[in-house]
N, C-alpha and C. Protein backbone atom coordinates (compact mmCIF):
# COMPACT_ATOMS: atom_id res chain seq x y z
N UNK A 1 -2.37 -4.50 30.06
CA UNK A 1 -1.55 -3.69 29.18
C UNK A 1 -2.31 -3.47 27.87
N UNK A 2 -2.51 -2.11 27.28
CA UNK A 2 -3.08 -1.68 26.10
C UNK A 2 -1.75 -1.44 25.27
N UNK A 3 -1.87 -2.37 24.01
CA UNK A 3 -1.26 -2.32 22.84
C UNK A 3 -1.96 -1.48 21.86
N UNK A 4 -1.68 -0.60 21.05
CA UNK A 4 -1.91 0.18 19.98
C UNK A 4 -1.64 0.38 18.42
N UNK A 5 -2.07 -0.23 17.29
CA UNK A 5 -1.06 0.15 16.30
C UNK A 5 -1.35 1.09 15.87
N UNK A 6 0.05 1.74 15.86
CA UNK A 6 0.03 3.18 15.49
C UNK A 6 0.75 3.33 13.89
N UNK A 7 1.42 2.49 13.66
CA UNK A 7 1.42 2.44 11.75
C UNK A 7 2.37 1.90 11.41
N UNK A 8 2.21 1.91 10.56
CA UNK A 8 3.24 0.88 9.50
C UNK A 8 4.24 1.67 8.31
N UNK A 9 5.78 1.38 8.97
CA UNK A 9 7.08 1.82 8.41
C UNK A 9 7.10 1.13 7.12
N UNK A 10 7.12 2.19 6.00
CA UNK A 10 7.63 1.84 4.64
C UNK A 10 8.47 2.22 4.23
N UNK A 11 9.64 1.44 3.84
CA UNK A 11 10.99 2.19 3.24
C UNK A 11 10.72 2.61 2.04
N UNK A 12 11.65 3.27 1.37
CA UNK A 12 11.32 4.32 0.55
C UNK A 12 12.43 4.97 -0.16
N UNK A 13 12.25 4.89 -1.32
CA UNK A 13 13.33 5.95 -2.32
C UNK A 13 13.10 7.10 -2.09
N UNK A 14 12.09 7.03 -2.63
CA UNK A 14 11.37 8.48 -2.79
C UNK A 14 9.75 8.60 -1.73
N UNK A 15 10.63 8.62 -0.86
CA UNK A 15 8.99 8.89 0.48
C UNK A 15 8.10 9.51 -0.04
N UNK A 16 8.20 10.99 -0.03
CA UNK A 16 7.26 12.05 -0.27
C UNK A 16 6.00 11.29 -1.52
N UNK A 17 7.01 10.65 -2.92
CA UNK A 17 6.64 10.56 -4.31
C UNK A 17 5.70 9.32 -3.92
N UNK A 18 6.08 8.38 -3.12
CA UNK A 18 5.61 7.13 -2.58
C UNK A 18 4.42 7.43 -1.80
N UNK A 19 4.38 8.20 -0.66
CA UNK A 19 3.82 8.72 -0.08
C UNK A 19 2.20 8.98 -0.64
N UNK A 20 2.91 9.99 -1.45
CA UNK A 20 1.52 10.41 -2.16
C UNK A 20 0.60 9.74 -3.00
N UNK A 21 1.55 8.87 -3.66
CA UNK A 21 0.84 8.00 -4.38
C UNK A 21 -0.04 6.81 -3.77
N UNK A 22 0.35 6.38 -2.23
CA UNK A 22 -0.64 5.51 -1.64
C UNK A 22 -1.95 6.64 -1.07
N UNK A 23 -1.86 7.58 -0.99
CA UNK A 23 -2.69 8.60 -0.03
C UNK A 23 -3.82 8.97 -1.07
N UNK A 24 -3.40 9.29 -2.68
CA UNK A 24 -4.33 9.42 -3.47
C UNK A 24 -5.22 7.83 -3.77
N UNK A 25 -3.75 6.49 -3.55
CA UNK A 25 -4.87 5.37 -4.11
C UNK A 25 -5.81 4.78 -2.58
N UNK A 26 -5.48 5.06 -1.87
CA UNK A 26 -6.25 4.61 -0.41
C UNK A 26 -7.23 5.59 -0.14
N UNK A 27 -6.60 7.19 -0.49
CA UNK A 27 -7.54 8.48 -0.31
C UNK A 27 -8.12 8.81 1.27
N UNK A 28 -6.35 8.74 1.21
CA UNK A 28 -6.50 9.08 3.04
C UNK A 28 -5.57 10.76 3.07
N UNK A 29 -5.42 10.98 4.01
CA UNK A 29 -4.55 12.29 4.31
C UNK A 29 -2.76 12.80 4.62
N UNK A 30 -2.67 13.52 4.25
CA UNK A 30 -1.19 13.62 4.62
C UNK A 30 -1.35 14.17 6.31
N UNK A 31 -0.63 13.65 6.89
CA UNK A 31 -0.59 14.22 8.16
C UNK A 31 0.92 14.77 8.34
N UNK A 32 2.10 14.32 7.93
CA UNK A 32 2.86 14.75 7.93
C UNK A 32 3.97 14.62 6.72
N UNK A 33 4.55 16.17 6.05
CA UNK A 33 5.41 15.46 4.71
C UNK A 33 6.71 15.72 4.88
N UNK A 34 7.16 16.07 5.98
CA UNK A 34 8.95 15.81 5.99
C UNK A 34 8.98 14.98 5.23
N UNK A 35 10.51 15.35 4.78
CA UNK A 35 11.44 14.03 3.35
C UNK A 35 11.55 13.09 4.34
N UNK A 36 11.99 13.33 5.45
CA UNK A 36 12.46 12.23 6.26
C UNK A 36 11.45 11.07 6.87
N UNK A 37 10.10 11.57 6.96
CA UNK A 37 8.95 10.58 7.25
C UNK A 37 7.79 11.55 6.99
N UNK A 38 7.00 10.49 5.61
CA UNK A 38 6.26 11.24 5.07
C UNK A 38 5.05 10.50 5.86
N UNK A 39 3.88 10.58 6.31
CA UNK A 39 3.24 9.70 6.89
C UNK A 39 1.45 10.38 6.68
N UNK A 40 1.11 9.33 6.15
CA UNK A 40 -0.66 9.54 5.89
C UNK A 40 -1.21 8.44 6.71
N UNK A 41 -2.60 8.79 7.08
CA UNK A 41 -3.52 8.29 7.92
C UNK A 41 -4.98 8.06 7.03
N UNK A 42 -5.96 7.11 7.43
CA UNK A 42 -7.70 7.43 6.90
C UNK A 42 -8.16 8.83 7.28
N UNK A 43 -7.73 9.41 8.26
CA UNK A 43 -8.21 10.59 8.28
C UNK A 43 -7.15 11.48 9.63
N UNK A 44 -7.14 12.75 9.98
CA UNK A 44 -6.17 13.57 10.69
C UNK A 44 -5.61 12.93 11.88
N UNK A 45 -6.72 12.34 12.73
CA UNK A 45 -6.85 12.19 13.95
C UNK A 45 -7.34 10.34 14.12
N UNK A 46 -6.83 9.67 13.17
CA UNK A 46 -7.36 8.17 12.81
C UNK A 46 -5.84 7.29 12.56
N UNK A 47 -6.15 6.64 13.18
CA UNK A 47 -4.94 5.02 13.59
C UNK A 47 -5.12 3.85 12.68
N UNK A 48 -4.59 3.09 12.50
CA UNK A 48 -3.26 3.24 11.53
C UNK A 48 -2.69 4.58 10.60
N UNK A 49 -1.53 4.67 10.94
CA UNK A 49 -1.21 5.19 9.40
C UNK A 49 0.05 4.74 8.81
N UNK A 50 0.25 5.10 7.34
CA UNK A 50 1.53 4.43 6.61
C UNK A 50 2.45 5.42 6.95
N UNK A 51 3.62 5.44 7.53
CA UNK A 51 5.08 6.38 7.42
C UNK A 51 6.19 5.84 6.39
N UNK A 52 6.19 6.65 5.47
CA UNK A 52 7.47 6.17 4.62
C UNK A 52 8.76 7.27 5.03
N UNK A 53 9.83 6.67 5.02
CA UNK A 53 11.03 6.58 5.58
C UNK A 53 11.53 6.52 4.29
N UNK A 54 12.91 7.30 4.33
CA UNK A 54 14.06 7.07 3.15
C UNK A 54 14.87 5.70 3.31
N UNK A 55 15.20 5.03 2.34
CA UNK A 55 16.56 3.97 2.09
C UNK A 55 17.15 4.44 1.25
N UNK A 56 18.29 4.17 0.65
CA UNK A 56 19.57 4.14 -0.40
C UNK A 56 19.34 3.13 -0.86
N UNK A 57 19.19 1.94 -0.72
CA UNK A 57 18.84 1.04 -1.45
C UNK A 57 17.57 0.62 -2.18
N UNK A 58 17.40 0.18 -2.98
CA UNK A 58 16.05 -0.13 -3.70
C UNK A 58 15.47 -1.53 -3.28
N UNK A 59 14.63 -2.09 -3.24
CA UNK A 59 13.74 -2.91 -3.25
C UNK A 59 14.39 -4.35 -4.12
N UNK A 60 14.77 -5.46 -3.83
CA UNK A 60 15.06 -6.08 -4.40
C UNK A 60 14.64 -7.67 -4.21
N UNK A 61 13.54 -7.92 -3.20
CA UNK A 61 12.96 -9.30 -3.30
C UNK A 61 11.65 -8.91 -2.97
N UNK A 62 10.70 -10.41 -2.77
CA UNK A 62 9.25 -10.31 -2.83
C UNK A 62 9.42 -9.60 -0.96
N UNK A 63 8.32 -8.98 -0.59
CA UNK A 63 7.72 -8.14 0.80
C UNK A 63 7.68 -9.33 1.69
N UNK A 64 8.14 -8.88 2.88
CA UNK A 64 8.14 -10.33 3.94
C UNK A 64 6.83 -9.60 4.95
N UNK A 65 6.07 -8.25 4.44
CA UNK A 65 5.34 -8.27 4.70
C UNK A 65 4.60 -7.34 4.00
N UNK A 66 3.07 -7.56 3.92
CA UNK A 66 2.23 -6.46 2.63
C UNK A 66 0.72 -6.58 3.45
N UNK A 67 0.17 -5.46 2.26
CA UNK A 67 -1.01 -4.80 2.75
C UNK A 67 -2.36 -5.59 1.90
N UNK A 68 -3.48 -6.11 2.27
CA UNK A 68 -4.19 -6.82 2.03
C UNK A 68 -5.34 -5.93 1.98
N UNK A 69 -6.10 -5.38 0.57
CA UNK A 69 -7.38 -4.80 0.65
C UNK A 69 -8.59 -5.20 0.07
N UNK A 70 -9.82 -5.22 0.84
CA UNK A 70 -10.57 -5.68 0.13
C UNK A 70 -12.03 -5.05 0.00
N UNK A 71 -12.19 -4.77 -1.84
CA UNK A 71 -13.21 -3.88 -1.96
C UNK A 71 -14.17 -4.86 -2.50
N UNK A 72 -15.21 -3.68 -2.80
CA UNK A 72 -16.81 -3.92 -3.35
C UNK A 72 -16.67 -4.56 -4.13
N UNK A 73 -15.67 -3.88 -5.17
CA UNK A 73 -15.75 -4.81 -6.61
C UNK A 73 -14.20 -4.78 -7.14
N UNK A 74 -13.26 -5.83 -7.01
CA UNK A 74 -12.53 -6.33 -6.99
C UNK A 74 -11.70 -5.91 -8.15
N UNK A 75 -12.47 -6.31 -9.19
CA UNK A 75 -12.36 -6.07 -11.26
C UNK A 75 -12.32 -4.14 -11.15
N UNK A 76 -13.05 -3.77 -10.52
CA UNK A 76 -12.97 -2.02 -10.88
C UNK A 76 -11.68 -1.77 -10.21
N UNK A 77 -11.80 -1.97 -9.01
CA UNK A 77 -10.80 -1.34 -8.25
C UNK A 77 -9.22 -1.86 -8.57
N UNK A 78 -8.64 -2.92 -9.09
CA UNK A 78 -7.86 -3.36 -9.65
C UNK A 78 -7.18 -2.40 -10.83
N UNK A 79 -8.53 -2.34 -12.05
CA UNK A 79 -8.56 -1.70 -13.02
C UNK A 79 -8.19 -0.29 -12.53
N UNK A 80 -8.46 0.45 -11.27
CA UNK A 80 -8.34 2.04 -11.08
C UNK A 80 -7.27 1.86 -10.61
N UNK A 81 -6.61 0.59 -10.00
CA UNK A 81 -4.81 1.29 -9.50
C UNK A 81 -4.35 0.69 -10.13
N UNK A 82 -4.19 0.09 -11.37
CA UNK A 82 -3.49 -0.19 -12.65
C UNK A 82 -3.27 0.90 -13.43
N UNK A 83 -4.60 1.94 -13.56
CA UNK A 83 -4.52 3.37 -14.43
C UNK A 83 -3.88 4.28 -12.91
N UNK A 84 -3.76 3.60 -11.77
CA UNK A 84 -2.61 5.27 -11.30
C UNK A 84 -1.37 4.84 -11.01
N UNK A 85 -0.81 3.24 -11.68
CA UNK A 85 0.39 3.66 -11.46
C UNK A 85 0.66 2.23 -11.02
N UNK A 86 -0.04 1.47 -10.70
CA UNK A 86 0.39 -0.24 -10.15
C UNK A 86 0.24 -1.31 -11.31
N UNK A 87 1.40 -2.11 -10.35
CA UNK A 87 1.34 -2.90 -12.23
C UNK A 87 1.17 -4.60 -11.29
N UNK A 88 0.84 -5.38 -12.48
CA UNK A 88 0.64 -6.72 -11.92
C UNK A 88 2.16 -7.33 -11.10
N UNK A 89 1.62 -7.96 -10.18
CA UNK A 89 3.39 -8.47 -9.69
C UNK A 89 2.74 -10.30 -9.58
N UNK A 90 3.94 -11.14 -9.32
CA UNK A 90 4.10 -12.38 -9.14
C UNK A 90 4.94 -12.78 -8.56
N UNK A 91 4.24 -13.54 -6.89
CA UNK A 91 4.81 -13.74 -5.96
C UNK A 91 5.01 -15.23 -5.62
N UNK A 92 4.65 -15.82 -7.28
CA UNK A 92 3.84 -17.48 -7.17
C UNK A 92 2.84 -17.75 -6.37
N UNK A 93 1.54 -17.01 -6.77
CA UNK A 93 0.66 -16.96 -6.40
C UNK A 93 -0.28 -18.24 -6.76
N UNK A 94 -0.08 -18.68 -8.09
CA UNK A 94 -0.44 -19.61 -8.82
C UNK A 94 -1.73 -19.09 -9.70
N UNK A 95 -2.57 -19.46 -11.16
CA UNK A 95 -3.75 -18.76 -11.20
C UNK A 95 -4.72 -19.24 -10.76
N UNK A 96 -5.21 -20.21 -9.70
CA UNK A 96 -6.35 -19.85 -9.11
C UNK A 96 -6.73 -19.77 -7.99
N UNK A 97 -6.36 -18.72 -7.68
CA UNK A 97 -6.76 -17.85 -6.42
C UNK A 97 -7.39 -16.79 -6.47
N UNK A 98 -7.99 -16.17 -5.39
CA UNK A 98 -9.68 -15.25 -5.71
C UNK A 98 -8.69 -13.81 -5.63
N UNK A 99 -7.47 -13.55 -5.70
CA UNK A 99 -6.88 -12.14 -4.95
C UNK A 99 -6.13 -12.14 -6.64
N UNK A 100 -5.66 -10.91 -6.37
CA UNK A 100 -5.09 -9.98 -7.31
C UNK A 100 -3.65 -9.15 -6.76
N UNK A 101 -2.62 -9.91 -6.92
CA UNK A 101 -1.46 -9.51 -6.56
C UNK A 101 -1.11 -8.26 -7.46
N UNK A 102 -0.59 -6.95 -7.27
CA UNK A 102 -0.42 -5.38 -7.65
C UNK A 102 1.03 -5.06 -6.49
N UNK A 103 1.84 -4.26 -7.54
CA UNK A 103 3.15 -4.01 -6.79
C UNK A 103 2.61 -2.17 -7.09
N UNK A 104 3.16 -1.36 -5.88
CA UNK A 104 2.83 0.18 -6.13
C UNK A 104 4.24 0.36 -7.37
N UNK A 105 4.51 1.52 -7.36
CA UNK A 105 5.30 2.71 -8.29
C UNK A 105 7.00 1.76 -7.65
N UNK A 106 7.25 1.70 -6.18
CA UNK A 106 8.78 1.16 -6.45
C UNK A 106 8.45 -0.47 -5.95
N UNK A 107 7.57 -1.02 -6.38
CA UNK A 107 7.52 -2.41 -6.45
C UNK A 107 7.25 -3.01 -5.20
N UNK A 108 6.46 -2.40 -3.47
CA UNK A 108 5.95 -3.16 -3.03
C UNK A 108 4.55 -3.83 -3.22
N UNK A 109 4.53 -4.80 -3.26
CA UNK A 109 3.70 -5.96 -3.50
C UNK A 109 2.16 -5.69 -2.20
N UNK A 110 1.13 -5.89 -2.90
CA UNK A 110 -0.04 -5.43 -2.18
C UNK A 110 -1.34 -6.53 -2.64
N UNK A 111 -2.21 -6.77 -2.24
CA UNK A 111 -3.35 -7.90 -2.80
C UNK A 111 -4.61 -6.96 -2.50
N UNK A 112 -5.17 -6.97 -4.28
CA UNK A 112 -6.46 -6.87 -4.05
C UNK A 112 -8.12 -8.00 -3.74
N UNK A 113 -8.45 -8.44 -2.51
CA UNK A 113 -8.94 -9.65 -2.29
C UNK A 113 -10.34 -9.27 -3.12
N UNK A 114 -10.65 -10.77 -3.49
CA UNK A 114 -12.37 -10.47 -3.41
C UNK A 114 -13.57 -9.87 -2.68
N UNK A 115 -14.36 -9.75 -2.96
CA UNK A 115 -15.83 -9.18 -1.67
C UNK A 115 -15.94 -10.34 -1.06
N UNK A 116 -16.48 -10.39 0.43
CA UNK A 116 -16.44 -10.88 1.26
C UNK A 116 -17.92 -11.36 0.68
N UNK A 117 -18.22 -13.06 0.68
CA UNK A 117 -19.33 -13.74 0.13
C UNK A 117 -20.43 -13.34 2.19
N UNK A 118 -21.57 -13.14 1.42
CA UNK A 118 -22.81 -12.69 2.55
C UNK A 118 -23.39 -14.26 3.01
C-alpha cells in the first residue's frame, strides 16, 4: 500500500489573508484561492501543500501540531518573518534551546530550527 501526503489542513479566520501570508513567507504558489479552501504548494504540480479552511472560532491554545523549518541562517530568516508579520510566541520552550519559536498573523505557532551542524 502507497501512502501519500498530500497536505496539511489549516483552520482559519481569514483563509485567503492567512493563506497568502504563508505563500509569500515560504514563497510557494497559490494553487487554489476559493474562500472556502485556499491552498498553496512549493510549486503547481509539487506535494505537500498547506489548505486553509474557514473556522468561526479563533485560535485559543498552544498548536497540538506545527510546522518546523530549517534554514541557512537562522538569525536572518527569523529577522525576515518578524518584518512580514510574525511575532515571537512561548510555548515554554525554556531559553536554551537552538530553535526560535514564531506564531504567523492569527497566532499559529511555527519553529525556526538551527542549520544542520556538517
Amino acid at each position: 500500500m502507497a501512502l501519500e501526503w498530500e497536505q496539511l489542513v489549516v483552520d482559519a479566520g481569514d483563509p485567503a489573508t492567512l493563506g497568502h501570508w504563508w505563500a509569500q513567507a515560504l514563497g510557494w504558489v497559490v494553487v487554489n484561492d476559493d474562500p472556502d479552501e485556499y491552498e498553496i504548494r512549493p510549486a503547481p504540480d509539487r506535494l505537500p501543500g498547506l489548505v486553509f479552511v474557514p473556522v468561526p472560532d479563533a485560535k485559543t491554545v498552544k498548536n497540538r501540531l506545527h510546522l518546523d523549518f530549517r534554514p541557512d541562517d537562522q538569525e536572518a530568516e527569523v529577522r525576515r518573518l518578524l518584518a512580514h508579520g510574525a511575532r515571537p510566541a512561548d510555548v515554554g520552550q525554556g531559553p536554551d534551546v537552538t530553535w526560535v519559536v514564531l506564531a504567523d498573523p492569527e497566532g499559529n505557532e511555527f519553529c525556526v530550527l538551527a542549520p544542520r551542524r556538517t
